[in-house]
C-alpha atoms as a PDB file:
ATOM      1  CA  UNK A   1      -8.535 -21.002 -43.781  1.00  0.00           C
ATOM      2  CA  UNK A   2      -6.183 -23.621 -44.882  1.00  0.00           C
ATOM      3  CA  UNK A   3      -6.932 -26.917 -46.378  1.00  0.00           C
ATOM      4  CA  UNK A   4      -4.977 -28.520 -42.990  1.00  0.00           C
ATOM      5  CA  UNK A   5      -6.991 -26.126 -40.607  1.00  0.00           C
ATOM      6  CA  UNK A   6     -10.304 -27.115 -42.632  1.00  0.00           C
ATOM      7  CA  UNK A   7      -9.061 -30.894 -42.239  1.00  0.00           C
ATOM      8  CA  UNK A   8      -7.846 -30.823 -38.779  1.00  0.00           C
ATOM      9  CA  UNK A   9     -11.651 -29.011 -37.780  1.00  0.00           C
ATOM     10  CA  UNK A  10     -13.534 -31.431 -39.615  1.00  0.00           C
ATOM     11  CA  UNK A  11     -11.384 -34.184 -37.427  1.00  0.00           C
ATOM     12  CA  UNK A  12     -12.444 -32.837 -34.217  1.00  0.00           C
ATOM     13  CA  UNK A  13     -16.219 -32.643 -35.496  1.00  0.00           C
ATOM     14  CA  UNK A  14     -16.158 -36.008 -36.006  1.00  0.00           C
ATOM     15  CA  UNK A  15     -14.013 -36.948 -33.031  1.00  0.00           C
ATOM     16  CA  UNK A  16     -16.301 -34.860 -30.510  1.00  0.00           C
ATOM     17  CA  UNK A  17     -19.495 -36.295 -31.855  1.00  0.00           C
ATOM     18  CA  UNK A  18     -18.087 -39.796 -31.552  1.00  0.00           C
ATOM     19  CA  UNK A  19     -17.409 -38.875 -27.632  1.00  0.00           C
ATOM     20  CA  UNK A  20     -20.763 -37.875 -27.318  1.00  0.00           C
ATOM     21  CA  UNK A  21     -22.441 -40.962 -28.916  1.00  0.00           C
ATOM     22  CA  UNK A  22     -20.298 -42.719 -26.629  1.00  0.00           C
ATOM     23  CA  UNK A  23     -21.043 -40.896 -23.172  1.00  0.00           C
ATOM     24  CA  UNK A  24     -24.448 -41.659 -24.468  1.00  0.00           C
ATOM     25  CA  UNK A  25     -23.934 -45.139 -24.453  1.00  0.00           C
ATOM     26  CA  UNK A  26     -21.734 -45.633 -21.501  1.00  0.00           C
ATOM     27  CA  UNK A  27     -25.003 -43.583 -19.491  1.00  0.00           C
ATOM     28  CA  UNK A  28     -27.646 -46.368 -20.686  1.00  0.00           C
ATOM     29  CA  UNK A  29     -24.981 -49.385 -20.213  1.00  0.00           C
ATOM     30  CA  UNK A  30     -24.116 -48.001 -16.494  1.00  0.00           C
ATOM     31  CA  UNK A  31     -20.542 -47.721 -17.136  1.00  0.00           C
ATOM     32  CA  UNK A  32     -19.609 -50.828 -19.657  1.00  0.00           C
ATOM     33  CA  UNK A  33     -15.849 -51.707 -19.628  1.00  0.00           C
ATOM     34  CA  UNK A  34     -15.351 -51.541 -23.493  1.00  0.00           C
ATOM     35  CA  UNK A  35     -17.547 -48.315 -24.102  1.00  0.00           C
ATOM     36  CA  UNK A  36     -15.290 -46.570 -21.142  1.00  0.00           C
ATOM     37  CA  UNK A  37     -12.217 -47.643 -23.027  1.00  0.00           C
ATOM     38  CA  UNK A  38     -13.411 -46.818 -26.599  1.00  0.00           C
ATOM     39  CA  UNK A  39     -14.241 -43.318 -24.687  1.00  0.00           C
ATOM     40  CA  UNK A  40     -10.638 -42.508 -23.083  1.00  0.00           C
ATOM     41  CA  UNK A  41      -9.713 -43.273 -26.599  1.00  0.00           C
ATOM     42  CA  UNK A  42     -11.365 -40.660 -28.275  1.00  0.00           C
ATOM     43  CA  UNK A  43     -10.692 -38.085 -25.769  1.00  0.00           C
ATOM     44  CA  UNK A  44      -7.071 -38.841 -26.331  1.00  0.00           C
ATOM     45  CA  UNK A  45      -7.536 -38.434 -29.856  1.00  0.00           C
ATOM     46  CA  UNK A  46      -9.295 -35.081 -29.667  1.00  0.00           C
ATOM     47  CA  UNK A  47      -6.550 -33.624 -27.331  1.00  0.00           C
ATOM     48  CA  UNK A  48      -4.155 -34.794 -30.068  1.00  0.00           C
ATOM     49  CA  UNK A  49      -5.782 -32.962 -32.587  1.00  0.00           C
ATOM     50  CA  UNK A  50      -6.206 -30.028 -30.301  1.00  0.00           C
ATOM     51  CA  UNK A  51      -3.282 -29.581 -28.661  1.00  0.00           C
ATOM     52  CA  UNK A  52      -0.590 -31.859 -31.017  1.00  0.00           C
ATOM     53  CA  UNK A  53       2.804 -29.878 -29.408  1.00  0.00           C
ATOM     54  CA  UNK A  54       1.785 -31.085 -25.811  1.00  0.00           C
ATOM     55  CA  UNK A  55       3.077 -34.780 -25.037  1.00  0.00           C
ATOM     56  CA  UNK A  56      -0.460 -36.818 -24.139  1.00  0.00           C
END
């Protein structure tokens, strides 16, 4: 495994736990405005990192 590959796993670690500390928190705040939008954030992030030829 490549340096890159090792990088670009270690990115969607960290992006995939933030998404689920956020889900978390958009559960016990019933749906908060800014933790929704800090949410659709990450999961565009993620699908960047996953998928980086496909236009988002």
């Amino acid at each position: 495994m490549s340096d890159q590959d090792s990088a670009k796993d270690a990115a969607k670690s960290a992006i995939y736990e933030a998404i689920t500390k956020q889900v978390a928190e958009i559960k016990t705040s019933r749906g908060q405005e800014g933790a929704a939008e800090a949410l659709r954030r990450l999961a565009e992030a993620y699908a960047w990192i996953t998928y980086p030829n496909n236009s988002h």
